[in-house]
C-alpha atoms as a PDB file:
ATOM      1  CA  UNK A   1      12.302  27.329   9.793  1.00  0.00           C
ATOM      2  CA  UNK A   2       9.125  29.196   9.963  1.00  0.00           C
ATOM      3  CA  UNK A   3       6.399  26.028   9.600  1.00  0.00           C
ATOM      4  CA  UNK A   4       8.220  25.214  13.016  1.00  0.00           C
ATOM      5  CA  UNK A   5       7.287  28.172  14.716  1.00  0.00           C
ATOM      6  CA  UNK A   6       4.134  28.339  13.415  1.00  0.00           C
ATOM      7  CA  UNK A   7       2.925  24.566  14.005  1.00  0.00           C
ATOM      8  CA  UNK A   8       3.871  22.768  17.541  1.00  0.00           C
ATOM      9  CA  UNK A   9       6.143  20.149  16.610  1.00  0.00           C
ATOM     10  CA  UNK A  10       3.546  16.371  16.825  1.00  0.00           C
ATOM     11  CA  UNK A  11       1.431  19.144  14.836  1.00  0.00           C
ATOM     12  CA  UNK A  12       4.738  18.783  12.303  1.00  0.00           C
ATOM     13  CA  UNK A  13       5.105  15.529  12.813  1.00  0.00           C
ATOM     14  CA  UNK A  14       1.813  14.534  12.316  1.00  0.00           C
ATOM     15  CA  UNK A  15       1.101  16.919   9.212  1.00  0.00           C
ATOM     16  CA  UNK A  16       4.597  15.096   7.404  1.00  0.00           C
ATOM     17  CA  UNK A  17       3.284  12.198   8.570  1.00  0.00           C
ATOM     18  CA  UNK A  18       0.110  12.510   6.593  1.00  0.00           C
ATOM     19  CA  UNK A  19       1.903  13.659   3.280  1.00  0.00           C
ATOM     20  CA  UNK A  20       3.886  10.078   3.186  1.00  0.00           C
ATOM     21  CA  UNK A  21       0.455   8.092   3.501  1.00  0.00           C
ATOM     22  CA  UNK A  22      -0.876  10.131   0.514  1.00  0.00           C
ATOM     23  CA  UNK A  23       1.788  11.117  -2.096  1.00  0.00           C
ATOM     24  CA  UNK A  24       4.649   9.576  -3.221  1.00  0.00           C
ATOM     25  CA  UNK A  25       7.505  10.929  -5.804  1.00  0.00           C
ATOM     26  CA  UNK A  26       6.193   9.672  -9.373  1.00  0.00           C
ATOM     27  CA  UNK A  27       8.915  10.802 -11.567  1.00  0.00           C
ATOM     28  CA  UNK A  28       7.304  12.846 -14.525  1.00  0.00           C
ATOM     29  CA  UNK A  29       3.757  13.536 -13.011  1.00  0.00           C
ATOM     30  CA  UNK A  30       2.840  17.122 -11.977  1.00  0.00           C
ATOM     31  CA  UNK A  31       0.197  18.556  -9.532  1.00  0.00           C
ATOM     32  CA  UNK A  32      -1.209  22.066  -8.871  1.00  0.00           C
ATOM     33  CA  UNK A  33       0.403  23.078  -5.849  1.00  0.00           C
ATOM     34  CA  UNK A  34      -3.447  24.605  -5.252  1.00  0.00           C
ATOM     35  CA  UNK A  35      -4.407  20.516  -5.632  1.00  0.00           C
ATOM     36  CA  UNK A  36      -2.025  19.355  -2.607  1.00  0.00           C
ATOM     37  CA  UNK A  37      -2.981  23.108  -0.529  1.00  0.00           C
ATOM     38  CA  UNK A  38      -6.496  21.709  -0.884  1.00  0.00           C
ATOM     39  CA  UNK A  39      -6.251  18.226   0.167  1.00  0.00           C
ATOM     40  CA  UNK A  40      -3.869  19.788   3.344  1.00  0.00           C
ATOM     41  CA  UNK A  41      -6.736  22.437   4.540  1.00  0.00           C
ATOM     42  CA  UNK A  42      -9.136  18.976   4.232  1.00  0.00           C
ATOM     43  CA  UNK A  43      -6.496  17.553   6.509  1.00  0.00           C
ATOM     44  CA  UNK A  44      -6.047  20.198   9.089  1.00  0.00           C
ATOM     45  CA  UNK A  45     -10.154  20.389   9.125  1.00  0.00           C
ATOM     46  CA  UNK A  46     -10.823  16.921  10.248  1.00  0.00           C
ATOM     47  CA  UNK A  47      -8.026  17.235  12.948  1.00  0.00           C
ATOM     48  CA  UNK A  48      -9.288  20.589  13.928  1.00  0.00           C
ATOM     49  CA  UNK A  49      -5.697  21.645  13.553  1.00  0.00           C
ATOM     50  CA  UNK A  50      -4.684  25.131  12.744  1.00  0.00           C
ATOM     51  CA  UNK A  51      -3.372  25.602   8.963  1.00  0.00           C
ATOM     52  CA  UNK A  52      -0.540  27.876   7.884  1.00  0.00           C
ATOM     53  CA  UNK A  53      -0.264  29.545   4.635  1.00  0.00           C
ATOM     54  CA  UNK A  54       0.256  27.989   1.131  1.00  0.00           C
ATOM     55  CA  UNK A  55       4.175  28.877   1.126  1.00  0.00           C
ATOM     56  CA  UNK A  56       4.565  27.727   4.799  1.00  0.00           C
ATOM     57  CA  UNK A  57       3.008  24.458   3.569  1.00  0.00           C
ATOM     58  CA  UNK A  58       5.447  24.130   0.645  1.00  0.00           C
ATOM     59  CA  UNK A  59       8.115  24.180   3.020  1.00  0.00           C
ATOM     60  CA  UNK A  60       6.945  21.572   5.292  1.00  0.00           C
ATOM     61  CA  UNK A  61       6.033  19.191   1.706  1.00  0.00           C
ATOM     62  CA  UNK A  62       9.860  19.482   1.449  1.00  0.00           C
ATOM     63  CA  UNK A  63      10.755  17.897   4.468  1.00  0.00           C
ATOM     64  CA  UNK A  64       8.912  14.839   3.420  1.00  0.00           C
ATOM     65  CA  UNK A  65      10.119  15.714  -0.649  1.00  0.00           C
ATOM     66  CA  UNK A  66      13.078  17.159  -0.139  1.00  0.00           C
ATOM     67  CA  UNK A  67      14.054  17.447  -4.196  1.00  0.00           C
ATOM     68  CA  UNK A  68      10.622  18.758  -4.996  1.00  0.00           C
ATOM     69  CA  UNK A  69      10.469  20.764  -8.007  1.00  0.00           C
ATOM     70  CA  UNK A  70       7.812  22.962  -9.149  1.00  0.00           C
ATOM     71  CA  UNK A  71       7.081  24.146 -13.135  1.00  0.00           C
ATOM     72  CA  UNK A  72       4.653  26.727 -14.284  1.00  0.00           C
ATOM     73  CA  UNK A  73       2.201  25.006 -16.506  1.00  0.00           C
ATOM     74  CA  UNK A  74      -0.607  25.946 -18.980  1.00  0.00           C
ATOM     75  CA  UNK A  75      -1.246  28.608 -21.548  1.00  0.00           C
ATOM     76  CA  UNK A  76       0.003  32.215 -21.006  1.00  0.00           C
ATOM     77  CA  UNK A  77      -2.470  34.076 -18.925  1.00  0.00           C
ATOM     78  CA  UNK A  78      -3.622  30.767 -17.684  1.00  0.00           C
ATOM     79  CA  UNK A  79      -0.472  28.998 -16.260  1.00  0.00           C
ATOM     80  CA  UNK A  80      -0.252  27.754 -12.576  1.00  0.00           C
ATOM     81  CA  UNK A  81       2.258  26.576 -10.131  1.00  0.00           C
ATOM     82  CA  UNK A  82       2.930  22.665 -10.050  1.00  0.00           C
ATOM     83  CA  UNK A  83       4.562  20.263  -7.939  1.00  0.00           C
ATOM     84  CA  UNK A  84       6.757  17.997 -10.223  1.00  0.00           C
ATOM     85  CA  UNK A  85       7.870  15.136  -9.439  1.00  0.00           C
ATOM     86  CA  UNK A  86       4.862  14.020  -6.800  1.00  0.00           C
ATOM     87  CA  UNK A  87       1.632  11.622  -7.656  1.00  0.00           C
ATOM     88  CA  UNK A  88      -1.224  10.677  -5.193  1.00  0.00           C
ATOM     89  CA  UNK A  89      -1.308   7.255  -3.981  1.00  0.00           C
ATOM     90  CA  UNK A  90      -3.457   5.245  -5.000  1.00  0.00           C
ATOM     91  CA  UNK A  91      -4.511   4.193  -1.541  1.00  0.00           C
ATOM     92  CA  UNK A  92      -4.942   7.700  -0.692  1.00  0.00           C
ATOM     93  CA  UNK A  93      -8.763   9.064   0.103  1.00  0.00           C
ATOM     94  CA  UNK A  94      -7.830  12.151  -2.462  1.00  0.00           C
ATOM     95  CA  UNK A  95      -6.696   9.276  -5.398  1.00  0.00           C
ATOM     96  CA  UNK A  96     -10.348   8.957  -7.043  1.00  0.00           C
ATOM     97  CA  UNK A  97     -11.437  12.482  -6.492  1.00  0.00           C
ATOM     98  CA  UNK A  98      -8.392  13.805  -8.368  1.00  0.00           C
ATOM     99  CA  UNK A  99      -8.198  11.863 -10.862  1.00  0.00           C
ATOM    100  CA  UNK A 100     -11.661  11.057 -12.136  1.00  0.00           C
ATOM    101  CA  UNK A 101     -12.370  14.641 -12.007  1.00  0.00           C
ATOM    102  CA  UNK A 102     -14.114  14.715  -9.357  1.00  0.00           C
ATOM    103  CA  UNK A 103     -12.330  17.755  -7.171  1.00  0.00           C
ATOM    104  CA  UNK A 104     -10.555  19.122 -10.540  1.00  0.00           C
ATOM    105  CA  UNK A 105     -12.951  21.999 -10.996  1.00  0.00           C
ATOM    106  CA  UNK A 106     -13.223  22.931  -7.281  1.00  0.00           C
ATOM    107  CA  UNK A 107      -9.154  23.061  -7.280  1.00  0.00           C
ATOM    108  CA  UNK A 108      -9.502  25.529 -10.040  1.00  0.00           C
ATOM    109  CA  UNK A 109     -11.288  27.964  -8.226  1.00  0.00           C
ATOM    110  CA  UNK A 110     -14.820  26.779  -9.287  1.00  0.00           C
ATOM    111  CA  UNK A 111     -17.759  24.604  -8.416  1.00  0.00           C
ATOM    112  CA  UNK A 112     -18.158  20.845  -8.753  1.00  0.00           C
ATOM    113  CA  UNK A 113     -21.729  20.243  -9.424  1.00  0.00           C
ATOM    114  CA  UNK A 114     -23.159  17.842  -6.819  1.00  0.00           C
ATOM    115  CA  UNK A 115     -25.257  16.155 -10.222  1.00  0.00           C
ATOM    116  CA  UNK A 116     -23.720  15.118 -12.840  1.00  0.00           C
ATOM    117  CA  UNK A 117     -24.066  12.228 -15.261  1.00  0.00           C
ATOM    118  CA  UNK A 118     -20.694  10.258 -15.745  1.00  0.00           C
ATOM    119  CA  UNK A 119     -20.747   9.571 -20.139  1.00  0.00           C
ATOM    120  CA  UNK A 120     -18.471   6.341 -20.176  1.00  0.00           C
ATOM    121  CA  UNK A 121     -16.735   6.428 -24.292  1.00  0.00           C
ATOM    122  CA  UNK A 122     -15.658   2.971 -25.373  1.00  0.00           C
ATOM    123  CA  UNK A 123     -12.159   2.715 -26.984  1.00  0.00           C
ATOM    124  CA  UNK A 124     -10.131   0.466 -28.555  1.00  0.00           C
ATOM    125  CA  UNK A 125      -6.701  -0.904 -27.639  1.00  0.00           C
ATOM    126  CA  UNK A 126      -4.297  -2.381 -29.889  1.00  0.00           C
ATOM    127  CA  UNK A 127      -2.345  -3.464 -27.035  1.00  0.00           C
ATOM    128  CA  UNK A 128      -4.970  -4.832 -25.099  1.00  0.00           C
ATOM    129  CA  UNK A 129      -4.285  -2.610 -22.191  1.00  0.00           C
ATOM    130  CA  UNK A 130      -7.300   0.482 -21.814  1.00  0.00           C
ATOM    131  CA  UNK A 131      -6.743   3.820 -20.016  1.00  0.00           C
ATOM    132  CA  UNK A 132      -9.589   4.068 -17.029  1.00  0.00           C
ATOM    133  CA  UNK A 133     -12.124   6.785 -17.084  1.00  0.00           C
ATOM    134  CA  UNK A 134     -10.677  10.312 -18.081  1.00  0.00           C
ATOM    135  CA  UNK A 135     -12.511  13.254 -15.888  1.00  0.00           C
ATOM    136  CA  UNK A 136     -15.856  13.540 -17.492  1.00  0.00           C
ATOM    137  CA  UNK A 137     -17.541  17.096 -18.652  1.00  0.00           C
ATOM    138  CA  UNK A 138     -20.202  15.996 -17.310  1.00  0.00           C
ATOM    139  CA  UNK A 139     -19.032  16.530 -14.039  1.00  0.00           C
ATOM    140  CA  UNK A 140     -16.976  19.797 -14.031  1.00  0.00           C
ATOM    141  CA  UNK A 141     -18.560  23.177 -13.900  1.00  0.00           C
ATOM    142  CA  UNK A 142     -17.642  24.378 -17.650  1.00  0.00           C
ATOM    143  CA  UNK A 143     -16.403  28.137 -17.859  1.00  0.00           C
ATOM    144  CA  UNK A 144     -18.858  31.177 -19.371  1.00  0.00           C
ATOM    145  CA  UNK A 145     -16.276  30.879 -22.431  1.00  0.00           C
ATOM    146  CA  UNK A 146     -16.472  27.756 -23.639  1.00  0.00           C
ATOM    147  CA  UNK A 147     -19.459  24.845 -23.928  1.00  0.00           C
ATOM    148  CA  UNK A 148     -19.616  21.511 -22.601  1.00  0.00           C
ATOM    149  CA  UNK A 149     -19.439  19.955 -25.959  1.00  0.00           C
ATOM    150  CA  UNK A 150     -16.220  21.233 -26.718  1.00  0.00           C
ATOM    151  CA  UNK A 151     -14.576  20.045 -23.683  1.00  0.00           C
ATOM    152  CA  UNK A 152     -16.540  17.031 -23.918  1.00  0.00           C
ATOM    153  CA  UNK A 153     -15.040  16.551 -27.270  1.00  0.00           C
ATOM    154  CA  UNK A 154     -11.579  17.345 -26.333  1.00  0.00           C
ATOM    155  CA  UNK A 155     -11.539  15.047 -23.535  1.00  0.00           C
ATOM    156  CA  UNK A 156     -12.512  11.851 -25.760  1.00  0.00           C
ATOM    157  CA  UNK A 157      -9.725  13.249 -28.540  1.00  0.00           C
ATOM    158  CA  UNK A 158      -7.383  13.402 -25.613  1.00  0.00           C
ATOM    159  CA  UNK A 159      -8.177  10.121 -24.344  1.00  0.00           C
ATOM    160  CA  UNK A 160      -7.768   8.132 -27.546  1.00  0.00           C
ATOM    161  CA  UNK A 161      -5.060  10.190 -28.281  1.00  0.00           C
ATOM    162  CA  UNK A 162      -3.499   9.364 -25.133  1.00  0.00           C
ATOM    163  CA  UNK A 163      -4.437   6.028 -25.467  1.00  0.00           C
ATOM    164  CA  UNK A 164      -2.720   5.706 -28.976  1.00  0.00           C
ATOM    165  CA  UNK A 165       0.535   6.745 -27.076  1.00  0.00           C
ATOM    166  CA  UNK A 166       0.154   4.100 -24.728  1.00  0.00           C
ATOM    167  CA  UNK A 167      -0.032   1.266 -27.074  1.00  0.00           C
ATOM    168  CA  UNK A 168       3.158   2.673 -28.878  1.00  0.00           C
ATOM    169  CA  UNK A 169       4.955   2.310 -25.672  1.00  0.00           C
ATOM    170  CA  UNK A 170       3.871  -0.895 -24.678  1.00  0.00           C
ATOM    171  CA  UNK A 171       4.297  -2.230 -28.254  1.00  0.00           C
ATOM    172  CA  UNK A 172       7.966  -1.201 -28.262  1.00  0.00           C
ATOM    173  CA  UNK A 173       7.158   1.219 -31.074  1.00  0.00           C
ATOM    174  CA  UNK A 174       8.681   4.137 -28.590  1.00  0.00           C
ATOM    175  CA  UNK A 175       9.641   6.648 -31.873  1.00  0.00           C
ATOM    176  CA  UNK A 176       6.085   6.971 -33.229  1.00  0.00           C
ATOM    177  CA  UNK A 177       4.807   8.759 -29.730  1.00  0.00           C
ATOM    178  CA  UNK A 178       6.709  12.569 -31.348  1.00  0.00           C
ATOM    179  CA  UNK A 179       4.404  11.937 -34.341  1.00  0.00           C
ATOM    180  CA  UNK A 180       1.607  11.000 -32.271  1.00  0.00           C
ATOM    181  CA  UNK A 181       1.981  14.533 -30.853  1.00  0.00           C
ATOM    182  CA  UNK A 182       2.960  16.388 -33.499  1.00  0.00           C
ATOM    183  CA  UNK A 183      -0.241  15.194 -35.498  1.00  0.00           C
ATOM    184  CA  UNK A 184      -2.689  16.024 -31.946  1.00  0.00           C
ATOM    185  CA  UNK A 185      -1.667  18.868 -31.241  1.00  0.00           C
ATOM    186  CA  UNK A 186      -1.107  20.632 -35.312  1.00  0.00           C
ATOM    187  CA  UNK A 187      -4.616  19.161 -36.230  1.00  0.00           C
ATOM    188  CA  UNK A 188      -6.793  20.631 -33.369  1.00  0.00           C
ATOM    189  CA  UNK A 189      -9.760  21.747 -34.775  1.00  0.00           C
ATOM    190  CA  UNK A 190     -10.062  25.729 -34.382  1.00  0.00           C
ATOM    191  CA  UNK A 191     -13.009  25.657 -32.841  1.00  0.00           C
ATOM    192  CA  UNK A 192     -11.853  23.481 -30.017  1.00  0.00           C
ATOM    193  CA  UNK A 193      -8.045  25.139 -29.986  1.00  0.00           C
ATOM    194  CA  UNK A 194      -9.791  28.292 -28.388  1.00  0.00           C
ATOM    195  CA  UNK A 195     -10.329  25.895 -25.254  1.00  0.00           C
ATOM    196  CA  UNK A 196      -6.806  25.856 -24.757  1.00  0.00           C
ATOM    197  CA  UNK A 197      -6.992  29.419 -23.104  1.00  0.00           C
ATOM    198  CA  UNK A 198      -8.876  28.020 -20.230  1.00  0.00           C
ATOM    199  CA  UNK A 199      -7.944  27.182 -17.058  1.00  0.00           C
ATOM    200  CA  UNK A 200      -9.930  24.365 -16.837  1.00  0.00           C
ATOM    201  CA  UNK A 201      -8.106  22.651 -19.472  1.00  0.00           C
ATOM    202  CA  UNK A 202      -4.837  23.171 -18.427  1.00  0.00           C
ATOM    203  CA  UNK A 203      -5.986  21.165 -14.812  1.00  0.00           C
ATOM    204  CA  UNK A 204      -7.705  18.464 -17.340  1.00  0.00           C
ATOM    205  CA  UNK A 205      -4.694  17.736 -19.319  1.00  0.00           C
ATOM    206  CA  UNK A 206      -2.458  17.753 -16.682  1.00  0.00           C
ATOM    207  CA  UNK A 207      -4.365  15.045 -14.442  1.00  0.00           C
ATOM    208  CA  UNK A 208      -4.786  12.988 -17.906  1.00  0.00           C
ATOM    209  CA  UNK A 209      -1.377  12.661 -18.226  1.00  0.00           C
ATOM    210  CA  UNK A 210      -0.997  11.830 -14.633  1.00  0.00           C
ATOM    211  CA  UNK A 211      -3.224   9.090 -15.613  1.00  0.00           C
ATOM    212  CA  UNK A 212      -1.595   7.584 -18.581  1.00  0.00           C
ATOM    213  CA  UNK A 213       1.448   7.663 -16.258  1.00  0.00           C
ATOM    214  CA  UNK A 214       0.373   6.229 -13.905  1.00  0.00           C
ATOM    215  CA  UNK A 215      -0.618   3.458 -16.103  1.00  0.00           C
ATOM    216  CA  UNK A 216       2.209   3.078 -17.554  1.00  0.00           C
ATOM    217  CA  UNK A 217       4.232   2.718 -14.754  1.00  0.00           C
ATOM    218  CA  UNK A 218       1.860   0.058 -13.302  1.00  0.00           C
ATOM    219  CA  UNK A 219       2.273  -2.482 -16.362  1.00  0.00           C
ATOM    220  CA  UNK A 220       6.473  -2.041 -15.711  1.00  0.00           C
END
């Protein structure tokens, strides 16, 4: 295959090598392809190794994943390539970046600010069991188009939302979580619906759900 000819072969080895210390299949979590392309150049930078192209890399993710799937995700105009069926380990350097929002907005084609305050929103749990930290606004670089209010405010609706699905799951009360959604996603507010045409979001509400995956997969 091409990533062969293109990469000596420890270069291979060593590259496939790296992708089983760092992600693992997570059935039902998806990743921007951009996310893993990222966290590879990162890679090949600190080994001074020479990088191929994004769909050269895809092929050599496949010889560590070979039943990788990927799904176009987001709005229309907005949607993006994902990896399906792959999560970051939790022992993995790229773990916190991801998924506290650290990286999300510099994956997205933007800036991270190097300053930003991290807002902490207490929350309630019927089941005793409380999501971590969604990614917080104040950290990403918010889009001309929108305000920092609004995606601060959609990101503590979609945290207690998502925590309200989590303690239907855990409390065995598995049928409510279609109403949960149905009632999120038919009430949004109009003025914070128009957020939904950002790229920005789509990244946010895909590594949220990541999260409240990867939480629920921990308490099984």
């Amino acid at each position: 295959m091409d990533c062969e000819e293109k990469l000596s072969k420890p270069q291979l080895m060593e590259t496939v090598k790296w992708l089983g210390e760092n992600y693992e299949w997570a059935d039902g979590v998806c990743l921007p392809r951009c996310v893993l392309y990222t966290h590879y150049l990162d890679f090949c930078k600190t080994h001074k190794y020479a990088h191929v192209g994004a769909a050269t890399f895809g092929k050599i993710i496949r010889q560590r994943f070979p039943k990788l799937t990927t799904r176009r995700l987001g709005t229309r105009g907005q949607s993006k390539y994902h990896y399906y069926g792959i999560g970051i380990k939790k022992s993995s350097i790229y773990y916190h970046a991801v998924y506290t929002g650290k990286g999300l907005t510099r994956f997205s084609e933007a800036k991270v600010k190097k300053e930003g305050s991290s807002r902490k929103f207490s929350l309630s749990s019927k089941s005793g069991t409380l999501l971590p930290d969604f990614p917080s606004a104040g950290n990403l670089n918010i889009p001309k188009e929108t305000t920092t209010e609004k995606i601060e405010t959609f990101i503590l609706m979609y945290r207690t939302h998502s925590q309200r699905i989590l303690d239907s799951i855990i409390g065995g009360a598995v049928e409510e979580v279609q109403n949960l959604l149905l009632h999120f996603w038919q009430g949004m507010p109009a003025h914070l619906a128009e957020t939904l045409n950002t790229s920005l979001i789509s990244d946010v509400i895909g590594l949220c759900d990541s999260i409240l995956y990867q939480v629920r997969t921990a308490l099984t």
